[in-house]
PDB file of N, CA and C in Angstrom:
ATOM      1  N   UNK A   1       5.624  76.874 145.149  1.00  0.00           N
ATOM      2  CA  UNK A   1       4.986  78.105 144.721  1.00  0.00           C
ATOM      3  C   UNK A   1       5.455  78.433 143.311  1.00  0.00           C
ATOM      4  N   UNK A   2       4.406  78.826 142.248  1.00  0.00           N
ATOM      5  CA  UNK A   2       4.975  78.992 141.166  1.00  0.00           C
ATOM      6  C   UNK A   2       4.945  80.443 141.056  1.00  0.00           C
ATOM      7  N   UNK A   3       6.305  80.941 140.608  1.00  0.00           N
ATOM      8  CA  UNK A   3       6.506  82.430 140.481  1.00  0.00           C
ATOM      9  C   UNK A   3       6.293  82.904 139.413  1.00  0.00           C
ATOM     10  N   UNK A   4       5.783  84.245 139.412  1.00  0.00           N
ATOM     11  CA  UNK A   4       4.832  84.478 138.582  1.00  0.00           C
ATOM     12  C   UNK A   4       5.135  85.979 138.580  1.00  0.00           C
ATOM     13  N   UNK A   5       4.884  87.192 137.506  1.00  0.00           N
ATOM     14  CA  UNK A   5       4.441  88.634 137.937  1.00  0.00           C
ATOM     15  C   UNK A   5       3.276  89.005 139.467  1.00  0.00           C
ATOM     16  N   UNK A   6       2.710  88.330 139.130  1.00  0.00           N
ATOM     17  CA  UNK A   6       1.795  88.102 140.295  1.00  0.00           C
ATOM     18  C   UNK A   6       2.492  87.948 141.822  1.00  0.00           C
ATOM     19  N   UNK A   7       3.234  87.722 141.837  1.00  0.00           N
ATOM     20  CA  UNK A   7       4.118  87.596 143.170  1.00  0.00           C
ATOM     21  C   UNK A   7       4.190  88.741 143.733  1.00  0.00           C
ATOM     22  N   UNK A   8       4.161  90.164 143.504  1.00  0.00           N
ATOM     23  CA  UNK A   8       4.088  91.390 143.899  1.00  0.00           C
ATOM     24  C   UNK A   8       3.057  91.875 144.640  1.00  0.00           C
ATOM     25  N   UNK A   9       1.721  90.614 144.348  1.00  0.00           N
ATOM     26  CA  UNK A   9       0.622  91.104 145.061  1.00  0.00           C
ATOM     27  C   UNK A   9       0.274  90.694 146.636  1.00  0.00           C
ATOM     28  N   UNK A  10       1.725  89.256 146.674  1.00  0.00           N
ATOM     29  CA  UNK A  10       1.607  88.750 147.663  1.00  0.00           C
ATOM     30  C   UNK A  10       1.845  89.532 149.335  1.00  0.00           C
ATOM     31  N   UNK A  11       1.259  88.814 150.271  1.00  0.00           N
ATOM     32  CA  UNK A  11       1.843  89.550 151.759  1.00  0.00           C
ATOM     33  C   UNK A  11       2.844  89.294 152.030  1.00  0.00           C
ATOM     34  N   UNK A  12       3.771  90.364 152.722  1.00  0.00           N
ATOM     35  CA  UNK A  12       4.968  89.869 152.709  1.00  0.00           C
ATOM     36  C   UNK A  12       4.948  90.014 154.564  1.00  0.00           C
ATOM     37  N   UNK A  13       4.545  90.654 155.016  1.00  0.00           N
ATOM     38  CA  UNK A  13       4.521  90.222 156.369  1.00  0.00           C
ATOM     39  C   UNK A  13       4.678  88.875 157.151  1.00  0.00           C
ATOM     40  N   UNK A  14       5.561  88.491 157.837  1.00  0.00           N
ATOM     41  CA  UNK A  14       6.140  87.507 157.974  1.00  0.00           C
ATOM     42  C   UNK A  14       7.035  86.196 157.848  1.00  0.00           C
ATOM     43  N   UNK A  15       7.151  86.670 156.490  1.00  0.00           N
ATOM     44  CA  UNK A  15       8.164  86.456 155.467  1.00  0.00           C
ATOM     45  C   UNK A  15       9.615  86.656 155.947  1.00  0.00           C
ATOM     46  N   UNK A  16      10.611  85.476 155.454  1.00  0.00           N
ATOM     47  CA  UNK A  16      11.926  85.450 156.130  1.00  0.00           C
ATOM     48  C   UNK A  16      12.342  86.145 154.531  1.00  0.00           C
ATOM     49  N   UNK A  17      12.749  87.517 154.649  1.00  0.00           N
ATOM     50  CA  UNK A  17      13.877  88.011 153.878  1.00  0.00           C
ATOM     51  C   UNK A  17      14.823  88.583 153.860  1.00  0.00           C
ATOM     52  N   UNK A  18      15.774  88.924 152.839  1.00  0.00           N
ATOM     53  CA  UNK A  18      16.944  89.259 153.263  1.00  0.00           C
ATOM     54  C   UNK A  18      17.436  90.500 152.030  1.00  0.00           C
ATOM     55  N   UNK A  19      17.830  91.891 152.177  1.00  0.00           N
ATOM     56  CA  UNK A  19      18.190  92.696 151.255  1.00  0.00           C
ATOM     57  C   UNK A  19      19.663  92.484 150.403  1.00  0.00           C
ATOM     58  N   UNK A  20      19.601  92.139 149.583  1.00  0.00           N
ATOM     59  CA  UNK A  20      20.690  91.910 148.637  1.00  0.00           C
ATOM     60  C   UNK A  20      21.420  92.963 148.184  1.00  0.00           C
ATOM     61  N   UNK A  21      21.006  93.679 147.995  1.00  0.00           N
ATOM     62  CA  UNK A  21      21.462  94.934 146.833  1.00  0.00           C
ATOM     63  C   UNK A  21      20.597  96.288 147.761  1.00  0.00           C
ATOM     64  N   UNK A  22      21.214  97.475 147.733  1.00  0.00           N
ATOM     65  CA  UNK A  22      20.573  98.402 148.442  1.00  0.00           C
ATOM     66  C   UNK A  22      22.081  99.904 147.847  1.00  0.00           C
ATOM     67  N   UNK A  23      21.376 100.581 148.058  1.00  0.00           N
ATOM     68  CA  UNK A  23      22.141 102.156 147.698  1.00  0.00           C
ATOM     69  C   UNK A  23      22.617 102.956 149.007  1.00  0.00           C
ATOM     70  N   UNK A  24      22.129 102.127 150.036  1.00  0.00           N
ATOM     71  CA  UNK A  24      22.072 102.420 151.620  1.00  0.00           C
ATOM     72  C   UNK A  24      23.030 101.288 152.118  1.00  0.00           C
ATOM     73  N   UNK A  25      24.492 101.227 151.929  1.00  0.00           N
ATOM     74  CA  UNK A  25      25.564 100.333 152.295  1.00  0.00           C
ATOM     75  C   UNK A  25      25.199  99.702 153.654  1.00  0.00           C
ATOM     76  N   UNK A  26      24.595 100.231 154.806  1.00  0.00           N
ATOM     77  CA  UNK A  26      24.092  99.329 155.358  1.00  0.00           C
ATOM     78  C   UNK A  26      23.258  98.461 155.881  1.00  0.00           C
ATOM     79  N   UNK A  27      21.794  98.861 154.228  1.00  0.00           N
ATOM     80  CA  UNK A  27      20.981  97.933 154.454  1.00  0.00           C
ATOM     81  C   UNK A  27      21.763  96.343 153.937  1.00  0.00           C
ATOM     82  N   UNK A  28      22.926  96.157 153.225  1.00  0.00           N
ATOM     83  CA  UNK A  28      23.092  95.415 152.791  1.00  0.00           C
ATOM     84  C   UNK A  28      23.353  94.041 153.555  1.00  0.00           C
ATOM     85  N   UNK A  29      22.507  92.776 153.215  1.00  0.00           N
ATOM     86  CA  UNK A  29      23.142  91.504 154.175  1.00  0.00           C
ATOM     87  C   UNK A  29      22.051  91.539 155.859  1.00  0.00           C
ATOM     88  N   UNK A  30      21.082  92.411 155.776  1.00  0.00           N
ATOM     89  CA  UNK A  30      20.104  92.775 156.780  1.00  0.00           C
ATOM     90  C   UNK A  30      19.103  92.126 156.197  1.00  0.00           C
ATOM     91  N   UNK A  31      18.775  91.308 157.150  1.00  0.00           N
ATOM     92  CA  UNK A  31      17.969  89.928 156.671  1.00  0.00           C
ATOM     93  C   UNK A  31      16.745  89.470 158.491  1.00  0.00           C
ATOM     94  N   UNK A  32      15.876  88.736 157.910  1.00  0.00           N
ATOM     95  CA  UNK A  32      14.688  88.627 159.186  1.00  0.00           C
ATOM     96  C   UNK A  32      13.781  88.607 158.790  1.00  0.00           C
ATOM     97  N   UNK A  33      13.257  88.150 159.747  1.00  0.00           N
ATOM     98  CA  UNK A  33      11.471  88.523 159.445  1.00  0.00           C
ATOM     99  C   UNK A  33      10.878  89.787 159.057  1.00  0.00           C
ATOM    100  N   UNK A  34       9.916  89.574 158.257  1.00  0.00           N
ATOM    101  CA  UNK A  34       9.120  90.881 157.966  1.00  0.00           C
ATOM    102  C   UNK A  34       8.476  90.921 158.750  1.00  0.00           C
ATOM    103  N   UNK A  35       8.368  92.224 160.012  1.00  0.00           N
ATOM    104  CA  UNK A  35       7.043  92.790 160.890  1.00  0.00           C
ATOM    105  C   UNK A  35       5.971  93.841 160.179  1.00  0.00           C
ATOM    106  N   UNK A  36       6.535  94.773 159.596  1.00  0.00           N
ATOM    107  CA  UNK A  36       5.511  95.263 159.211  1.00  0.00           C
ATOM    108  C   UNK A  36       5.863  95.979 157.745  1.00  0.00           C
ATOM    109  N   UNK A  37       4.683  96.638 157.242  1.00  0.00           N
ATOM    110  CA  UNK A  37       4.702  97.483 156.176  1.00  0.00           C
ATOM    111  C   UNK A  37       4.450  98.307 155.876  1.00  0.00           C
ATOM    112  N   UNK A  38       4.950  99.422 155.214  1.00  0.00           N
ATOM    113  CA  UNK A  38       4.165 100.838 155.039  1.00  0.00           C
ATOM    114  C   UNK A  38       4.226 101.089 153.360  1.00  0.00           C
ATOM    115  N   UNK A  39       4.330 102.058 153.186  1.00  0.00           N
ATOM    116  CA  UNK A  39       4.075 102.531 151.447  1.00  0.00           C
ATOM    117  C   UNK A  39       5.399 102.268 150.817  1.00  0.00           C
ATOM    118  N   UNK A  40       6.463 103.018 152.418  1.00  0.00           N
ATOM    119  CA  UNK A  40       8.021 103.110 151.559  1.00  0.00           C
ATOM    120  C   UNK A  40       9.264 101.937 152.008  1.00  0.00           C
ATOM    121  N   UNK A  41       8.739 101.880 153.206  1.00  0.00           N
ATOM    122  CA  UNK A  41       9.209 100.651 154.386  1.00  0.00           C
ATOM    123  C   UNK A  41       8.956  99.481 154.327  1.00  0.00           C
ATOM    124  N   UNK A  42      10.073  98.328 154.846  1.00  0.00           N
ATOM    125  CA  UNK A  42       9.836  97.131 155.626  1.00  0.00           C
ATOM    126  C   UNK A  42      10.350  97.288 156.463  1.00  0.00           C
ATOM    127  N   UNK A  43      10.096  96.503 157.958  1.00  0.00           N
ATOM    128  CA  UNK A  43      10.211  96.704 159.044  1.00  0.00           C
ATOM    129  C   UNK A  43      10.338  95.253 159.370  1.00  0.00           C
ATOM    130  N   UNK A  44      11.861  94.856 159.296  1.00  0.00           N
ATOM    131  CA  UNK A  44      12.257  93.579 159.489  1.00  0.00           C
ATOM    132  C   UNK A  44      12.557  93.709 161.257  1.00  0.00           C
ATOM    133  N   UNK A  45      13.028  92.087 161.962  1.00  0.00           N
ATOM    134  CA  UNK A  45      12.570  92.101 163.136  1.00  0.00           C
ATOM    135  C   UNK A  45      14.497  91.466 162.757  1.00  0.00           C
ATOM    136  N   UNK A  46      15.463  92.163 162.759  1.00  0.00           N
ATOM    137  CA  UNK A  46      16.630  91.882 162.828  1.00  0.00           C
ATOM    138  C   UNK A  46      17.535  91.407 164.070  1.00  0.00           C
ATOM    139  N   UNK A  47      17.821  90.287 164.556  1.00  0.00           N
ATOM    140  CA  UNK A  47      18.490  89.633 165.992  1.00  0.00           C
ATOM    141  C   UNK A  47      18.293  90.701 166.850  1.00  0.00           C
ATOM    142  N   UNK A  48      16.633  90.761 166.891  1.00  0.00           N
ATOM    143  CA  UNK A  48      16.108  91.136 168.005  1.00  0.00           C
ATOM    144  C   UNK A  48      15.681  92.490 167.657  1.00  0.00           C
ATOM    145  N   UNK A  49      15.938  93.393 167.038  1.00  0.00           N
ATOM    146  CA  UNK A  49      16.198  94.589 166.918  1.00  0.00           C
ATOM    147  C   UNK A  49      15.141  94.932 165.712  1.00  0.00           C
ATOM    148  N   UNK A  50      14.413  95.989 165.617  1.00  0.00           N
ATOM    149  CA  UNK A  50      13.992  96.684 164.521  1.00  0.00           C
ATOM    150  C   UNK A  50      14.319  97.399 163.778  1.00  0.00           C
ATOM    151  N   UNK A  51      14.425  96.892 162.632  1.00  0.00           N
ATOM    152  CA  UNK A  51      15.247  97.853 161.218  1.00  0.00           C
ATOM    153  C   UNK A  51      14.348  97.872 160.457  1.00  0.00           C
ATOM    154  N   UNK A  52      14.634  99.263 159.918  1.00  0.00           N
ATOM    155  CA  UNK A  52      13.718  99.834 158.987  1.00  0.00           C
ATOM    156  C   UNK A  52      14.211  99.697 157.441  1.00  0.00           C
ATOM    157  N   UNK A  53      13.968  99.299 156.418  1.00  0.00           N
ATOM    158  CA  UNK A  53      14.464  99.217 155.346  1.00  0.00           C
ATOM    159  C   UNK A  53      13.343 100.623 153.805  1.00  0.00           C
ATOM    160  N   UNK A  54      14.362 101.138 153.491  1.00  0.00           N
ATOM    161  CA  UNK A  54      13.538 101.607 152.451  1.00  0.00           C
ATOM    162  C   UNK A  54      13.495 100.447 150.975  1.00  0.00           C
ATOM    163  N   UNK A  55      12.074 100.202 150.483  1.00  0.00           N
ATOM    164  CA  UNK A  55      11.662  99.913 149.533  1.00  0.00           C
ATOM    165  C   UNK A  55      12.473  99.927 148.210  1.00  0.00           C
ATOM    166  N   UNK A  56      12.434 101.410 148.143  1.00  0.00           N
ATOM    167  CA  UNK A  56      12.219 102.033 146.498  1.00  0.00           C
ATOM    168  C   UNK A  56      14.282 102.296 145.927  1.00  0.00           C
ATOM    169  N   UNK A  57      14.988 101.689 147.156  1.00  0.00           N
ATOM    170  CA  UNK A  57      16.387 101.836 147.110  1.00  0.00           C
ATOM    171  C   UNK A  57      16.937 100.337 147.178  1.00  0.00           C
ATOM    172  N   UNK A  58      16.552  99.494 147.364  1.00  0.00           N
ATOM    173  CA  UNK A  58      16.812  98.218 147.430  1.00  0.00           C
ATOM    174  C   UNK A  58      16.178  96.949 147.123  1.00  0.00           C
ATOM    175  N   UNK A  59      16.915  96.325 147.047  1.00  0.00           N
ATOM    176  CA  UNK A  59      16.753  94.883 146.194  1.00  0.00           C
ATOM    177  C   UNK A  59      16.476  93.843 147.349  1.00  0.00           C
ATOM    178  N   UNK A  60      15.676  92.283 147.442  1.00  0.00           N
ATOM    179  CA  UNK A  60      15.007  91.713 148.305  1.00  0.00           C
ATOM    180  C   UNK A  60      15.088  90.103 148.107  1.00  0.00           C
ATOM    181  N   UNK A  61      15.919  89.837 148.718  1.00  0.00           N
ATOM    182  CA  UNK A  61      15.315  88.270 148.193  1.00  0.00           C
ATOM    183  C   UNK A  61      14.099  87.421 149.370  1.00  0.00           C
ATOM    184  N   UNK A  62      13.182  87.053 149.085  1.00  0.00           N
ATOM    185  CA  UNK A  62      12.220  86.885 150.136  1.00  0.00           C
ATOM    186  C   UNK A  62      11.803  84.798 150.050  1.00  0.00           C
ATOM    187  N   UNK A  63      11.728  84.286 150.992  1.00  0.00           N
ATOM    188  CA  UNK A  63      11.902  82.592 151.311  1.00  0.00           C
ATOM    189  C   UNK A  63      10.712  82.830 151.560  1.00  0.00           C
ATOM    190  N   UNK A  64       9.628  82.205 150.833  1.00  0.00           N
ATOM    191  CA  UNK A  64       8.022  81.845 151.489  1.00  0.00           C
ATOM    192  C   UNK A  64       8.450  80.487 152.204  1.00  0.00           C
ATOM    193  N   UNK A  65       7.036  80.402 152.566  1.00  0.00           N
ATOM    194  CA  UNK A  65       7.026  79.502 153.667  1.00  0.00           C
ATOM    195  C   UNK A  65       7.066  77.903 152.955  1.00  0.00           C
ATOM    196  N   UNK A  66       6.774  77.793 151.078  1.00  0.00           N
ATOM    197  CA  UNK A  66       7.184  76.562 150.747  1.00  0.00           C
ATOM    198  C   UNK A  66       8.515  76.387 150.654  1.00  0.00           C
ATOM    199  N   UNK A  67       9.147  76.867 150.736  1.00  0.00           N
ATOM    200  CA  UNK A  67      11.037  76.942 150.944  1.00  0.00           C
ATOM    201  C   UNK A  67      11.227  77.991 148.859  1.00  0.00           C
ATOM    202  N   UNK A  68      10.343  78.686 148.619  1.00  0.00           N
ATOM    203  CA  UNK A  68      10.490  79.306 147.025  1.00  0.00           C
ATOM    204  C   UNK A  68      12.109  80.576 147.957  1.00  0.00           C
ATOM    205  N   UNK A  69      12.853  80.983 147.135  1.00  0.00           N
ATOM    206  CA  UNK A  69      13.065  82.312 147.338  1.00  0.00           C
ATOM    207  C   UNK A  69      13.377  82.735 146.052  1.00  0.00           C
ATOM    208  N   UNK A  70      12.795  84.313 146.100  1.00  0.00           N
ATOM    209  CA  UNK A  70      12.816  84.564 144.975  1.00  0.00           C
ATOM    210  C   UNK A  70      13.733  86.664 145.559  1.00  0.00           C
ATOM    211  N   UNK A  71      13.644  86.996 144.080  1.00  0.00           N
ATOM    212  CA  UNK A  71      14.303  88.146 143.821  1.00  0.00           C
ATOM    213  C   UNK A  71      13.704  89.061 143.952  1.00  0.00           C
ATOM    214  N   UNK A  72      13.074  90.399 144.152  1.00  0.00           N
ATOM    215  CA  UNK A  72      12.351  91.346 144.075  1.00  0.00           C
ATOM    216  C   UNK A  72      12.642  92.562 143.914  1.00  0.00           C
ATOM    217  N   UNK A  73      13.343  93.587 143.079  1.00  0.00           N
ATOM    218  CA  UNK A  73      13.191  94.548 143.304  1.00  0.00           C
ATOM    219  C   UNK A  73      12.445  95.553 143.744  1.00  0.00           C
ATOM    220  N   UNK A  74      12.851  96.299 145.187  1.00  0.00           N
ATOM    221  CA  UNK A  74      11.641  96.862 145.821  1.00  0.00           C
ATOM    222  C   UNK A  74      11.244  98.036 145.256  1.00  0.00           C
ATOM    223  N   UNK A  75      11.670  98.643 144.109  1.00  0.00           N
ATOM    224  CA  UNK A  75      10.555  99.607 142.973  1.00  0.00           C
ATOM    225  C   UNK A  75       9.352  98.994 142.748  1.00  0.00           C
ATOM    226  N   UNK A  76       9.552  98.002 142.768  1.00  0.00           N
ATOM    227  CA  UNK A  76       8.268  97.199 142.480  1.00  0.00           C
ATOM    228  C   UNK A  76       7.488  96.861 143.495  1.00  0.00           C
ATOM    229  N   UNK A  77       7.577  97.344 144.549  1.00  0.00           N
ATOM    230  CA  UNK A  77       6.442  96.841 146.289  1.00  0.00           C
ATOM    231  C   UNK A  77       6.305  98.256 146.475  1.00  0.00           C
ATOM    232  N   UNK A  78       6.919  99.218 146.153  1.00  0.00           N
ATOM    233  CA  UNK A  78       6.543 100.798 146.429  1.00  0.00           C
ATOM    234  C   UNK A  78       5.104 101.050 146.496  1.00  0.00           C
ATOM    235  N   UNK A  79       4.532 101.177 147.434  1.00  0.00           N
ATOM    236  CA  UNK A  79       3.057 101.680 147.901  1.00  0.00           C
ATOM    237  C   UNK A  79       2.256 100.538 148.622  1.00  0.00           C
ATOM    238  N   UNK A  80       1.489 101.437 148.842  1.00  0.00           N
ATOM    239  CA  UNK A  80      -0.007 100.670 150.324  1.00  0.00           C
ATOM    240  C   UNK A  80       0.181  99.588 149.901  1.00  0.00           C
ATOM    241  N   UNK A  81       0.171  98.465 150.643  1.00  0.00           N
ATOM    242  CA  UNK A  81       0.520  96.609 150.291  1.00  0.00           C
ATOM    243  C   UNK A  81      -1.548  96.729 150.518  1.00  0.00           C
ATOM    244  N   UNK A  82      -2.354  97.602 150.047  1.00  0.00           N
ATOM    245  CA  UNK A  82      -3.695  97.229 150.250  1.00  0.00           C
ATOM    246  C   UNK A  82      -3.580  97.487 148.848  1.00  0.00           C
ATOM    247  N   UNK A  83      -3.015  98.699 147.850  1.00  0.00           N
ATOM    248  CA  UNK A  83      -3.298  99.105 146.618  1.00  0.00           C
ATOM    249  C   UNK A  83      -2.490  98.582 145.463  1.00  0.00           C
ATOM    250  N   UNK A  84      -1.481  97.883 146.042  1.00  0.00           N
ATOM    251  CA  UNK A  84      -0.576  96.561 145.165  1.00  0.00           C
ATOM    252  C   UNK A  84      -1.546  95.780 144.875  1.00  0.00           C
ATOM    253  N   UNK A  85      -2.451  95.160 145.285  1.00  0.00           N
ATOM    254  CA  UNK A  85      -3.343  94.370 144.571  1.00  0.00           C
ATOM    255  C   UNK A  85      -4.130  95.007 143.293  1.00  0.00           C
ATOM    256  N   UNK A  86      -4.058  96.120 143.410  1.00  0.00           N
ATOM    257  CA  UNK A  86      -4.870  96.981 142.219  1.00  0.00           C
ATOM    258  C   UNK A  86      -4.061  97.367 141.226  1.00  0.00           C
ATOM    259  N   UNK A  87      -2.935  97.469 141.403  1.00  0.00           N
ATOM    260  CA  UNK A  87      -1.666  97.698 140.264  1.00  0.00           C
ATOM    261  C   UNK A  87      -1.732  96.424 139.482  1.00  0.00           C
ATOM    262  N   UNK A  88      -1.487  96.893 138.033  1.00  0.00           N
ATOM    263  CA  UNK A  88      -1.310  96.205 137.062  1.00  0.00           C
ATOM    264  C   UNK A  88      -0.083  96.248 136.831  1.00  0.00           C
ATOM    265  N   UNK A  89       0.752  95.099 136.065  1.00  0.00           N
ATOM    266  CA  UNK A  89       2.041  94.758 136.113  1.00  0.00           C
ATOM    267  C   UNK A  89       2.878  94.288 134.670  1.00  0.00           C
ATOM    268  N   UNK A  90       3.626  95.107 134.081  1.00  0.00           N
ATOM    269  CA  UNK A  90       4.103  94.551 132.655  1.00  0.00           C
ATOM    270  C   UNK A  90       4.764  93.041 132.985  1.00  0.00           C
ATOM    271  N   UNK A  91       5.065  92.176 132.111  1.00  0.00           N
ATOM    272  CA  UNK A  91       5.749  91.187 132.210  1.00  0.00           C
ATOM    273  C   UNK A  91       6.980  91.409 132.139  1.00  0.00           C
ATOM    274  N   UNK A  92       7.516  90.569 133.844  1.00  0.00           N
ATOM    275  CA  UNK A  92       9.062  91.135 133.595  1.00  0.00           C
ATOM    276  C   UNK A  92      10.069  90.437 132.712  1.00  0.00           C
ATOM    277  N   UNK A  93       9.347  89.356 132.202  1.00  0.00           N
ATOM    278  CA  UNK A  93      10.816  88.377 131.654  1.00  0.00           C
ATOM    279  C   UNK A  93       9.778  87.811 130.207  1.00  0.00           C
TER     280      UNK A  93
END
């Protein structure tokens, strides 16, 4: 997978990731599948258990399914994963 700005538009539902960095000491090292999504939330499927992660406070590293993992700050996934496709995106690097 070539990473790109564009990577923000992707689904992340089902996606094996893991929060790196967070302001919420114990999202940190909380890692799983992505179940679901909301505007402010991920809703990882944690050894068994459902955890809720806020977005707009933490950092993401996410493994697609070609073995890519990449970095994400979740300021940047903040809102409807229908209206992320409609956001336009400065270049981050």
């Amino acid at each position: 997978m070539k990473v790109t700005p564009d990577i923000i538009h992707s689904e992340f539902i089902g996606t094996e990731a893991k929060v790196s960095k967070s302001t919420h000491l114990d999202y940190i090292g909380l890692s799983g599948k992505i179940i679901d999504e909301s505007r402010n939330t991920f809703t990882f499927l944690h050894e068994g258990e459902k955890k809720v992660v806020v977005k707009g406070s933490s950092v993401f590293y996410f493994k697609f399914s070609d073995g890519t993992i990449v970095e994400i700050d979740g300021k940047l996934l903040v809102g409807r994963p229908e209206d992320r496709l409609k956001k336009s995106i400065r270049r981050l690097w």
